[in-house]
PDB file of N, CA and C in Angstrom:
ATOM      1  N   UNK A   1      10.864  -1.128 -14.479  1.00  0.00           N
ATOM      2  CA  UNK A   1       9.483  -0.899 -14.857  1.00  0.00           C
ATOM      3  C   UNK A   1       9.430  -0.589 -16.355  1.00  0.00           C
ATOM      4  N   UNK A   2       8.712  -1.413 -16.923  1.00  0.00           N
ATOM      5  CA  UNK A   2       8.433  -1.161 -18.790  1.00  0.00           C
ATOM      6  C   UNK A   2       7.447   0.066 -18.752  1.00  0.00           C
ATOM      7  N   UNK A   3       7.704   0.969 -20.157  1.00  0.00           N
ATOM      8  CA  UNK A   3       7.090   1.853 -19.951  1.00  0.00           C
ATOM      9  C   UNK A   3       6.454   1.269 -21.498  1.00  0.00           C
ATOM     10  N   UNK A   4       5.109   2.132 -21.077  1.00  0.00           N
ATOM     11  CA  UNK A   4       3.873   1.197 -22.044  1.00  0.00           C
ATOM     12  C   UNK A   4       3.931   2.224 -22.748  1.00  0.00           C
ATOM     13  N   UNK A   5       3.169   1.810 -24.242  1.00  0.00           N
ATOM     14  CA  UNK A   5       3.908   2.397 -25.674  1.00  0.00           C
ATOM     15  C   UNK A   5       2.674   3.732 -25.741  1.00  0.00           C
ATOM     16  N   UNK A   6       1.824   3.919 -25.415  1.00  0.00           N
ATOM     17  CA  UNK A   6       1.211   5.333 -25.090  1.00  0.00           C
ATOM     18  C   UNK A   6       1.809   6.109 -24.186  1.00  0.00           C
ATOM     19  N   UNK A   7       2.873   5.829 -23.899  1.00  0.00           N
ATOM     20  CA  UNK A   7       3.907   7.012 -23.147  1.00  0.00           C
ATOM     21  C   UNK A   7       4.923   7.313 -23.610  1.00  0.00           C
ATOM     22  N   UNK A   8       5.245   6.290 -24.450  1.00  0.00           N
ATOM     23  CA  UNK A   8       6.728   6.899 -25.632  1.00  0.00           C
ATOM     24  C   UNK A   8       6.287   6.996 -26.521  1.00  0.00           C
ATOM     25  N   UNK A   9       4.577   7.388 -27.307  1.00  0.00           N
ATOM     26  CA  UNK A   9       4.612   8.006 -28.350  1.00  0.00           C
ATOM     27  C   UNK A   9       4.268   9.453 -27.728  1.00  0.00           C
ATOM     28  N   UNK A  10       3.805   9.449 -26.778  1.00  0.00           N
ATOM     29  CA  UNK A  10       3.013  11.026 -26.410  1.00  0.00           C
ATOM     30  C   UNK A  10       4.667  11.804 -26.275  1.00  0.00           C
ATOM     31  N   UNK A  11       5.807  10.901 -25.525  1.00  0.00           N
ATOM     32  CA  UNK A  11       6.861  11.415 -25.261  1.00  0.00           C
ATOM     33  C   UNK A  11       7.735  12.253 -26.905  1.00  0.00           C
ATOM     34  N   UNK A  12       7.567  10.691 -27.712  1.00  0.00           N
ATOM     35  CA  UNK A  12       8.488  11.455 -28.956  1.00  0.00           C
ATOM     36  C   UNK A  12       7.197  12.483 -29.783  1.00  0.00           C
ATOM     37  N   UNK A  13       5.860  12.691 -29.610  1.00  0.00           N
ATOM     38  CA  UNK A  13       5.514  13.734 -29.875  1.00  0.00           C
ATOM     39  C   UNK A  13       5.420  14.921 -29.804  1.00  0.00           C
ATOM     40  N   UNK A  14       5.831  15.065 -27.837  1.00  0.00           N
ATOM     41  CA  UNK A  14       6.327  15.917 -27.499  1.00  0.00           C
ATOM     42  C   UNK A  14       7.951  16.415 -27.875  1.00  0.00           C
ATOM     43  N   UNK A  15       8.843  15.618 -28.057  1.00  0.00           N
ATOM     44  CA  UNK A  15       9.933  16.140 -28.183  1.00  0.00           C
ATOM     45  C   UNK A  15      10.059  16.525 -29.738  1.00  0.00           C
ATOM     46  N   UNK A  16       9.212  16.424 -30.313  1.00  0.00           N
ATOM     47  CA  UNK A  16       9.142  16.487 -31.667  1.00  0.00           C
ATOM     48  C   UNK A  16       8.673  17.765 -32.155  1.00  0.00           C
ATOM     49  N   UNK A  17       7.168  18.506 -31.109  1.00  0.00           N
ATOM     50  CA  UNK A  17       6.697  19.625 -30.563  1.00  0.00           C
ATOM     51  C   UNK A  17       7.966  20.548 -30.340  1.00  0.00           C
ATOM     52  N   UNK A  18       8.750  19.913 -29.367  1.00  0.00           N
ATOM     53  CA  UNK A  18       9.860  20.947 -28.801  1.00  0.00           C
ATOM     54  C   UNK A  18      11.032  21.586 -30.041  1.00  0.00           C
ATOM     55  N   UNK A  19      11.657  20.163 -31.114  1.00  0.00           N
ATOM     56  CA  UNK A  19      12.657  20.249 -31.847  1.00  0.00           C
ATOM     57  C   UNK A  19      11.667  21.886 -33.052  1.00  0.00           C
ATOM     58  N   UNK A  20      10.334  21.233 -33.040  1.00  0.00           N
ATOM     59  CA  UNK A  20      10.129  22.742 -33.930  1.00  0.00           C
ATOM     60  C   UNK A  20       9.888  23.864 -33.418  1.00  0.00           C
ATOM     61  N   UNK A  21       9.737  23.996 -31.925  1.00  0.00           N
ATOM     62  CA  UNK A  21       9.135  25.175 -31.616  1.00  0.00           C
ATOM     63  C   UNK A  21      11.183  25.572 -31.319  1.00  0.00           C
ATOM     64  N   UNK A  22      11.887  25.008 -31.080  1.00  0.00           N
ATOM     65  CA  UNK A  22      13.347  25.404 -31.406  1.00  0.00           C
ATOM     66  C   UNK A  22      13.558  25.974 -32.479  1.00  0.00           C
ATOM     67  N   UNK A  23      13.032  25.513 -33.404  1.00  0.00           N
ATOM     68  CA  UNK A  23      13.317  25.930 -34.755  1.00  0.00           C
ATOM     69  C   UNK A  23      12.913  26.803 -35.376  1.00  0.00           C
ATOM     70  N   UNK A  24      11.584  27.047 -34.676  1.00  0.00           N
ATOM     71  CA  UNK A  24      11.255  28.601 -35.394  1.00  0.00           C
ATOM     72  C   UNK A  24       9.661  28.255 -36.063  1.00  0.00           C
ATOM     73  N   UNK A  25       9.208  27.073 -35.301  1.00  0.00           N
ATOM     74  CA  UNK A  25       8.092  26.544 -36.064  1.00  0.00           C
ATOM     75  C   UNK A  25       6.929  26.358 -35.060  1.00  0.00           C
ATOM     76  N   UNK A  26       6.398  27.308 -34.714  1.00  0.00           N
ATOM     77  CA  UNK A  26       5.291  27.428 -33.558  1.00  0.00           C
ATOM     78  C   UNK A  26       4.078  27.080 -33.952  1.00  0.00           C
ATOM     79  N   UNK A  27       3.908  27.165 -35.049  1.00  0.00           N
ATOM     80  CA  UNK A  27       2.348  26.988 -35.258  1.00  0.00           C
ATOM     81  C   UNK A  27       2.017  25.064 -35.429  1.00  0.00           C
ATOM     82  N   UNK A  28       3.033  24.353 -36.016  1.00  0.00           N
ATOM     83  CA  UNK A  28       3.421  22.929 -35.876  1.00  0.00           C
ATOM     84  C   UNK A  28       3.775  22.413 -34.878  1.00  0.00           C
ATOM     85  N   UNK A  29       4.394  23.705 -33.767  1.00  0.00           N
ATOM     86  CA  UNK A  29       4.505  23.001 -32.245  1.00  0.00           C
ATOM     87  C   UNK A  29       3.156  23.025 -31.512  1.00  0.00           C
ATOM     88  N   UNK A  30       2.777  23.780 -31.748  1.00  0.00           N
ATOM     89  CA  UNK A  30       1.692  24.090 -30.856  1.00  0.00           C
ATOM     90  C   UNK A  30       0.118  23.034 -31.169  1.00  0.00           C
ATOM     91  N   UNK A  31       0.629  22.461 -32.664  1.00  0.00           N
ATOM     92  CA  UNK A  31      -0.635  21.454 -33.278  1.00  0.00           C
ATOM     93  C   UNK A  31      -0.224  20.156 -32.705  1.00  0.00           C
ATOM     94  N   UNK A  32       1.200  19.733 -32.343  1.00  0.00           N
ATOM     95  CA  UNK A  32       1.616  18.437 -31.959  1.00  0.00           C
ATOM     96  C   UNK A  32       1.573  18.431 -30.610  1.00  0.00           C
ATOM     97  N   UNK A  33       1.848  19.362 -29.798  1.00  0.00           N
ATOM     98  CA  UNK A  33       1.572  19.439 -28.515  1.00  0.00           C
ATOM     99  C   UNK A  33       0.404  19.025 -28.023  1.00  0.00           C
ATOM    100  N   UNK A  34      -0.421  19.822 -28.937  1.00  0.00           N
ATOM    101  CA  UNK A  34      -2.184  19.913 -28.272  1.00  0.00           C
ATOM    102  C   UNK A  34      -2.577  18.087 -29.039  1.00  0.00           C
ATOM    103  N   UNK A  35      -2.046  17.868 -30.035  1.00  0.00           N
ATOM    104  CA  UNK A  35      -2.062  15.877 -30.237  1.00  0.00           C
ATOM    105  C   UNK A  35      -1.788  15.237 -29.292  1.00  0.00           C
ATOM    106  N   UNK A  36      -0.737  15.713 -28.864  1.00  0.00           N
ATOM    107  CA  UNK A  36       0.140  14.659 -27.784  1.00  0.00           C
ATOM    108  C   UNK A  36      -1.081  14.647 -26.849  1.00  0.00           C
ATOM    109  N   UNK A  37      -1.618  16.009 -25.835  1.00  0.00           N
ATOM    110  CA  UNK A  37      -2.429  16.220 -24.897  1.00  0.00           C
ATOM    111  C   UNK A  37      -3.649  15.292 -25.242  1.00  0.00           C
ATOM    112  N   UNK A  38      -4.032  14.843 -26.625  1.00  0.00           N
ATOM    113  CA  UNK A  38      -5.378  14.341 -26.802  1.00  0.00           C
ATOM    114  C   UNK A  38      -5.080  12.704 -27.295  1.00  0.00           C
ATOM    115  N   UNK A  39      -3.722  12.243 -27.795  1.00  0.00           N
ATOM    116  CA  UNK A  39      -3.650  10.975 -27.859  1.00  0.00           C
ATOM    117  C   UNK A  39      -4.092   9.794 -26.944  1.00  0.00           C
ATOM    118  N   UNK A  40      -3.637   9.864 -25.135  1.00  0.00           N
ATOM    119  CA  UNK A  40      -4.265   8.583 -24.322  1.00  0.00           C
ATOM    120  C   UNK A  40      -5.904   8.950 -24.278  1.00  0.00           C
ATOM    121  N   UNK A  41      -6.503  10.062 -24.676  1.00  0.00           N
ATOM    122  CA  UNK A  41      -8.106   9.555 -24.459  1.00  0.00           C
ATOM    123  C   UNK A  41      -8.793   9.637 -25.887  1.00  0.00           C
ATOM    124  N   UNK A  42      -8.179   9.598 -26.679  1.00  0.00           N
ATOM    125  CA  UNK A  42      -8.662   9.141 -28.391  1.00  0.00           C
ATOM    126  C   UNK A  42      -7.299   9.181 -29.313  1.00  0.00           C
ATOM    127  N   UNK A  43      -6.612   7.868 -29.418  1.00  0.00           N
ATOM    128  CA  UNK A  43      -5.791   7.734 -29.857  1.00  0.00           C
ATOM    129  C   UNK A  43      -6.099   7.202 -31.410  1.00  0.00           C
ATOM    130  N   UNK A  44      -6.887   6.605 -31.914  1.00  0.00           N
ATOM    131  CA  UNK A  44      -7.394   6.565 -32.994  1.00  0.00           C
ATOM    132  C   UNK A  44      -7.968   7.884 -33.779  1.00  0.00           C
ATOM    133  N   UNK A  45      -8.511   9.131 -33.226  1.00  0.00           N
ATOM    134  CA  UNK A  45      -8.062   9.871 -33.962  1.00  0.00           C
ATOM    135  C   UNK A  45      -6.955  10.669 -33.823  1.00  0.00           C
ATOM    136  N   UNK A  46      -6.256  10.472 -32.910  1.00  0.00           N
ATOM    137  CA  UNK A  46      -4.938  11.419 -32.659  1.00  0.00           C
ATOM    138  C   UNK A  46      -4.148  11.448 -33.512  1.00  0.00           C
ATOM    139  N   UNK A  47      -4.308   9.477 -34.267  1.00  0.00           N
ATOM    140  CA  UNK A  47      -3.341   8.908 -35.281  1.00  0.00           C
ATOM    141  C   UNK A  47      -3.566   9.719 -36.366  1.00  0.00           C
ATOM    142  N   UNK A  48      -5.176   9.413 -36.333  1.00  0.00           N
ATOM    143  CA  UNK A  48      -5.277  10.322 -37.715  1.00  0.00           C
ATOM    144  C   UNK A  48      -5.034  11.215 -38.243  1.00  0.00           C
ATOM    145  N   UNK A  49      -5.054  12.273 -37.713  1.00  0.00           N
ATOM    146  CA  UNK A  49      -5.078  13.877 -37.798  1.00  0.00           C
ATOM    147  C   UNK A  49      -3.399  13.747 -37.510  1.00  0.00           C
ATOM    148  N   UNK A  50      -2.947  13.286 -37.151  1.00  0.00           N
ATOM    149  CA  UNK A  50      -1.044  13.101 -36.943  1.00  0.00           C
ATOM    150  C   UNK A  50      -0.945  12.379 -38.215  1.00  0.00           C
ATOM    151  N   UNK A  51      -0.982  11.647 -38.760  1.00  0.00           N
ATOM    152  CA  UNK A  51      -1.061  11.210 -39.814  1.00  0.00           C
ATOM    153  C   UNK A  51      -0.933  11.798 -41.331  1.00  0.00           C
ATOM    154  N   UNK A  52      -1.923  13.275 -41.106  1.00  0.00           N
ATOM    155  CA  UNK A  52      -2.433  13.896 -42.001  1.00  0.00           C
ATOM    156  C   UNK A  52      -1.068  15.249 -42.160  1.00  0.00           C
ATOM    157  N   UNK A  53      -0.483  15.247 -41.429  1.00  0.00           N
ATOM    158  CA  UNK A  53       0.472  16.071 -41.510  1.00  0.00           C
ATOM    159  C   UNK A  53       1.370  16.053 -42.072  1.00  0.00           C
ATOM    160  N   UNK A  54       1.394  14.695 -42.733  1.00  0.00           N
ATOM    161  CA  UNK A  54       2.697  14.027 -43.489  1.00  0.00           C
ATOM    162  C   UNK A  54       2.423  14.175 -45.093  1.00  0.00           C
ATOM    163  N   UNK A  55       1.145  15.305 -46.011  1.00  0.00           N
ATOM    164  CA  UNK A  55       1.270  15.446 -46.626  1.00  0.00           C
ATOM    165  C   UNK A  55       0.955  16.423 -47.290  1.00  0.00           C
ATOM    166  N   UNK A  56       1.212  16.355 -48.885  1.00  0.00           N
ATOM    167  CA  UNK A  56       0.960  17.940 -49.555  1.00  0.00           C
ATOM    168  C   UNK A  56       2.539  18.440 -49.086  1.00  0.00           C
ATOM    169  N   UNK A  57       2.543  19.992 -49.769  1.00  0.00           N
ATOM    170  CA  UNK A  57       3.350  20.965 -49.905  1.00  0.00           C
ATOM    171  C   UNK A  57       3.497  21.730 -48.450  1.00  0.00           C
ATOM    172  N   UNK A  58       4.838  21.893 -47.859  1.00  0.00           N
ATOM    173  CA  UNK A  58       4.378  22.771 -46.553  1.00  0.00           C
ATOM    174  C   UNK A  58       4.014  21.700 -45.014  1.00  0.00           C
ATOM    175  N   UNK A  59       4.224  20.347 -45.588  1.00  0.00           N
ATOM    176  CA  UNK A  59       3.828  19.899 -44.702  1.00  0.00           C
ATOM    177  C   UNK A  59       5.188  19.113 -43.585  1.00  0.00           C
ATOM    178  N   UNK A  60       4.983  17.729 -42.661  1.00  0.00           N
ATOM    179  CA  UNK A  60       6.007  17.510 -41.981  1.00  0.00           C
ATOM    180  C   UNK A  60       7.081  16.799 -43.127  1.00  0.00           C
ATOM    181  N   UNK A  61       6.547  16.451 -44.389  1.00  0.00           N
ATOM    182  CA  UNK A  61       7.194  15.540 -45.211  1.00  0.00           C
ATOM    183  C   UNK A  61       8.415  16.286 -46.060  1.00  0.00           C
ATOM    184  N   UNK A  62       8.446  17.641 -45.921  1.00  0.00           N
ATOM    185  CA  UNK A  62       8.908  19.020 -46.028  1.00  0.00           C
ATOM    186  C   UNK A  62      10.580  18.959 -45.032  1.00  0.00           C
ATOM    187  N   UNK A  63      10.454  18.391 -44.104  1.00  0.00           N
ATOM    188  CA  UNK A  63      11.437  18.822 -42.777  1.00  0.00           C
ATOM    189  C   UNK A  63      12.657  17.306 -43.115  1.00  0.00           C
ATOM    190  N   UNK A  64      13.769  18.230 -43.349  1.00  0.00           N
ATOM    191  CA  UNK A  64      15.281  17.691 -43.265  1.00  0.00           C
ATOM    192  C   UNK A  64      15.807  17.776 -41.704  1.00  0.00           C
ATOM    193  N   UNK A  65      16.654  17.066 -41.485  1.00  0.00           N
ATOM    194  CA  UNK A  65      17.302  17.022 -39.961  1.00  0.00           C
ATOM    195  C   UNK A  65      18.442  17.270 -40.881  1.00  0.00           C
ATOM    196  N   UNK A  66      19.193  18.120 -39.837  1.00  0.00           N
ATOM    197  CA  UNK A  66      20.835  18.640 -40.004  1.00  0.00           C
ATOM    198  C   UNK A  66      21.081  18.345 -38.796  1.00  0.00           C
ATOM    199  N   UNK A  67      22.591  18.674 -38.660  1.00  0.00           N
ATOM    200  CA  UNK A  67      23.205  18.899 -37.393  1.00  0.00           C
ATOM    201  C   UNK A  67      24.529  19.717 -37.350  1.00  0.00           C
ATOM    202  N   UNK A  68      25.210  20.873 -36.876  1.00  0.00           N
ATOM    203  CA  UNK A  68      25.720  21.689 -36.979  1.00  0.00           C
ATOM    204  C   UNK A  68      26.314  21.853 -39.162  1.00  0.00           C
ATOM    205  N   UNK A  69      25.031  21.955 -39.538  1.00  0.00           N
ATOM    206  CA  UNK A  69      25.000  22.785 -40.515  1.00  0.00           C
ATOM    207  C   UNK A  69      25.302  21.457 -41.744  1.00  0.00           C
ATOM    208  N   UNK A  70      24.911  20.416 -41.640  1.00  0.00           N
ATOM    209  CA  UNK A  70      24.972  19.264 -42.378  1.00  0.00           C
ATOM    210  C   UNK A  70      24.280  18.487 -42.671  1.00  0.00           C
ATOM    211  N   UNK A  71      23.550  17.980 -43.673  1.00  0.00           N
ATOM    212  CA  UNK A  71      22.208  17.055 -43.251  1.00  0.00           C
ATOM    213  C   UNK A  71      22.918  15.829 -43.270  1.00  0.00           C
ATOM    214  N   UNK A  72      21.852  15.420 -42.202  1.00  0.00           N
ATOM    215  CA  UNK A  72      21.489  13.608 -41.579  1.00  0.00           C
ATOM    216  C   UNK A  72      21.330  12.756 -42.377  1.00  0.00           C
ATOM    217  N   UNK A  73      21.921  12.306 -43.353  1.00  0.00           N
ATOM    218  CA  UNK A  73      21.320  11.636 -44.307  1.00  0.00           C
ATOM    219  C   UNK A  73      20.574  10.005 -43.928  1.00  0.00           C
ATOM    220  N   UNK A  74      21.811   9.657 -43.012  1.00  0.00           N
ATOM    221  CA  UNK A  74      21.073   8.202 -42.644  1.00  0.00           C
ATOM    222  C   UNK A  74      19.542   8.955 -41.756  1.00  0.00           C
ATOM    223  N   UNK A  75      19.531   9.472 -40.726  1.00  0.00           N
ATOM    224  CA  UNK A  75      18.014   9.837 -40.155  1.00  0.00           C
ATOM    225  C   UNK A  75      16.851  10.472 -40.910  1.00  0.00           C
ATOM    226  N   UNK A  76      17.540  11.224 -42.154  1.00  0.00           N
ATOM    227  CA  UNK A  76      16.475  11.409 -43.313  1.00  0.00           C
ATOM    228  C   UNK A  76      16.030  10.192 -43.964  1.00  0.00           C
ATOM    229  N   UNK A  77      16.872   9.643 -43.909  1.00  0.00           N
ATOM    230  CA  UNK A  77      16.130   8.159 -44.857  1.00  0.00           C
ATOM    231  C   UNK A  77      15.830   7.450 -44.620  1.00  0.00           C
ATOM    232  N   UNK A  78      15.864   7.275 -43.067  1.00  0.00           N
ATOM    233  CA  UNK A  78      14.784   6.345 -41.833  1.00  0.00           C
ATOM    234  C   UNK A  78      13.325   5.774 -42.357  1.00  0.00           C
ATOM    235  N   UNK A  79      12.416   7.039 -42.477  1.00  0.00           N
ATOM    236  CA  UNK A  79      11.297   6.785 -43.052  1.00  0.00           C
ATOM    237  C   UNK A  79      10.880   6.093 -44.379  1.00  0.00           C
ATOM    238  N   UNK A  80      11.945   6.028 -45.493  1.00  0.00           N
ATOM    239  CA  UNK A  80      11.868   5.712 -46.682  1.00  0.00           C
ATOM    240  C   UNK A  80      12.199   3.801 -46.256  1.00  0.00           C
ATOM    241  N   UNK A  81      12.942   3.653 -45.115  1.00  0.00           N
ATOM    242  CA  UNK A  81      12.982   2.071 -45.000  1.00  0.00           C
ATOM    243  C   UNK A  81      12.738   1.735 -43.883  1.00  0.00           C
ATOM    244  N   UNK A  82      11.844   2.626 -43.258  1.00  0.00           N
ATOM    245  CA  UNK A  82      11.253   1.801 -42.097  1.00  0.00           C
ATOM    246  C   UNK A  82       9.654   1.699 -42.070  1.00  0.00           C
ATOM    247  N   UNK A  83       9.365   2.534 -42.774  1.00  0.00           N
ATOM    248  CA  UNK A  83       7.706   3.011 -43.103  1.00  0.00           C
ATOM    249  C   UNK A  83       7.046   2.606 -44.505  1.00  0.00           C
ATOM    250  N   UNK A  84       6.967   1.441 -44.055  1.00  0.00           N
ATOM    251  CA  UNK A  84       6.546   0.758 -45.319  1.00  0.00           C
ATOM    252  C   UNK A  84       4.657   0.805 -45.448  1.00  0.00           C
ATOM    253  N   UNK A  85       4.099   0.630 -46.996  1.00  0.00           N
ATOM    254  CA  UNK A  85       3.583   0.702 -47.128  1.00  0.00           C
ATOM    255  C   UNK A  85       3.068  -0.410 -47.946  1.00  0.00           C
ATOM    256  N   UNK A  86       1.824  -0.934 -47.312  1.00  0.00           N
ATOM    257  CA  UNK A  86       1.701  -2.456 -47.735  1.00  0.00           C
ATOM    258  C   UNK A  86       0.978  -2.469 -49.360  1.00  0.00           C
ATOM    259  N   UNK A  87       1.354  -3.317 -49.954  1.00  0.00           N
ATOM    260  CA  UNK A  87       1.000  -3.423 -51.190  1.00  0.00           C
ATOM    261  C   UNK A  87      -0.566  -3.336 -51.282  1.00  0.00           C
ATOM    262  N   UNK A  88      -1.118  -2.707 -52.449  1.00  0.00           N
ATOM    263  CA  UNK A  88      -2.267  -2.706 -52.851  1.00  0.00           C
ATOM    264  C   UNK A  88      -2.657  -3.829 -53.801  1.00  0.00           C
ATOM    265  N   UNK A  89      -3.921  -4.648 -52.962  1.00  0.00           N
ATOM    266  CA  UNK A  89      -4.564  -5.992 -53.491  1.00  0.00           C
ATOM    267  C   UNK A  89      -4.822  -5.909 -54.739  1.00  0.00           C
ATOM    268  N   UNK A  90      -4.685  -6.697 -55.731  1.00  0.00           N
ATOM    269  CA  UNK A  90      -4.734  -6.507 -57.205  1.00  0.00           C
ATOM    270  C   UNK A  90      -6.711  -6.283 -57.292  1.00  0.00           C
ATOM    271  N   UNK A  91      -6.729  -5.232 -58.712  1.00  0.00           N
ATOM    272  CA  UNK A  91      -8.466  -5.302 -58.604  1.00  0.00           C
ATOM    273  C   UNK A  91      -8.892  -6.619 -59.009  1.00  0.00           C
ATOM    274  N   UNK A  92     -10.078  -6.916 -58.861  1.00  0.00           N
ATOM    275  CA  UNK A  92     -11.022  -7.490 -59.468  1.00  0.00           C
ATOM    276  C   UNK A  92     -11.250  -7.349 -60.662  1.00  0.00           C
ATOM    277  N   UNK A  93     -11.192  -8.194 -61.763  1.00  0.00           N
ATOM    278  CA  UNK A  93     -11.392  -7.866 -63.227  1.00  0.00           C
ATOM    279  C   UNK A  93     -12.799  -7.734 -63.779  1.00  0.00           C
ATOM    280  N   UNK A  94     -13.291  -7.365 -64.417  1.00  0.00           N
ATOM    281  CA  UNK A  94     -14.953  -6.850 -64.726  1.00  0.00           C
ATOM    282  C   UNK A  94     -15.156  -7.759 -65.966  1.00  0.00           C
ATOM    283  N   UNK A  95     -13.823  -8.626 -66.069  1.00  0.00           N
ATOM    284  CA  UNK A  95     -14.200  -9.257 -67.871  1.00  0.00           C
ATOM    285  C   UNK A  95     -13.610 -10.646 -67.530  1.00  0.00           C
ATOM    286  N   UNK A  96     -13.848 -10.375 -65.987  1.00  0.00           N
ATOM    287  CA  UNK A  96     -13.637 -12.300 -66.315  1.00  0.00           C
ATOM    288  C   UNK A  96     -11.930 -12.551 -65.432  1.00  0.00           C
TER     289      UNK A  96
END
């Protein structure tokens, strides 16, 4: 049985919930949890507001993965080449 992709994101949101409330980070568990709970009946803004966490000072863009006292370097740098960001359309010129 395939499991449909609104169940393995609510899943890695939850486990994502869990890795910080391990860590000592309750107030970020407790905001991804209550996402996860609201993603299958408004997932367009679930994205959003999940989305929004990824910036500024203090935020998820903030969080290194270690593992017995070492950082991850290949899983830190996941995001830098898997999360691409599509080029911005050249402007319109005002002079022609």
């Amino acid at each position: 049985m395939a499991i449909n992709e609104t169940t393995l994101i609510v899943e890695k949101m939850n486990r994502m919930a869990t890795l910080l409330e391990l860590s000592g980070y309750a107030k970020w568990s407790v905001s991804i949890f209550k996402l996860a709970d609201q993603y299958e009946p408004d997932p367009d803004y679930t994205k959003h507001i999940f989305l929004n966490f990824y910036g500024g000072m203090g935020s998820l863009n903030d969080l290194v993965l270690f593992r017995n006292g070492s950082v991850l370097m290949s899983e830190n740098d996941w995001g830098r080449t898997h999360w691409r960001v599509p080029p911005v359309p050249p402007r319109a010129s005002w002079w022609g």
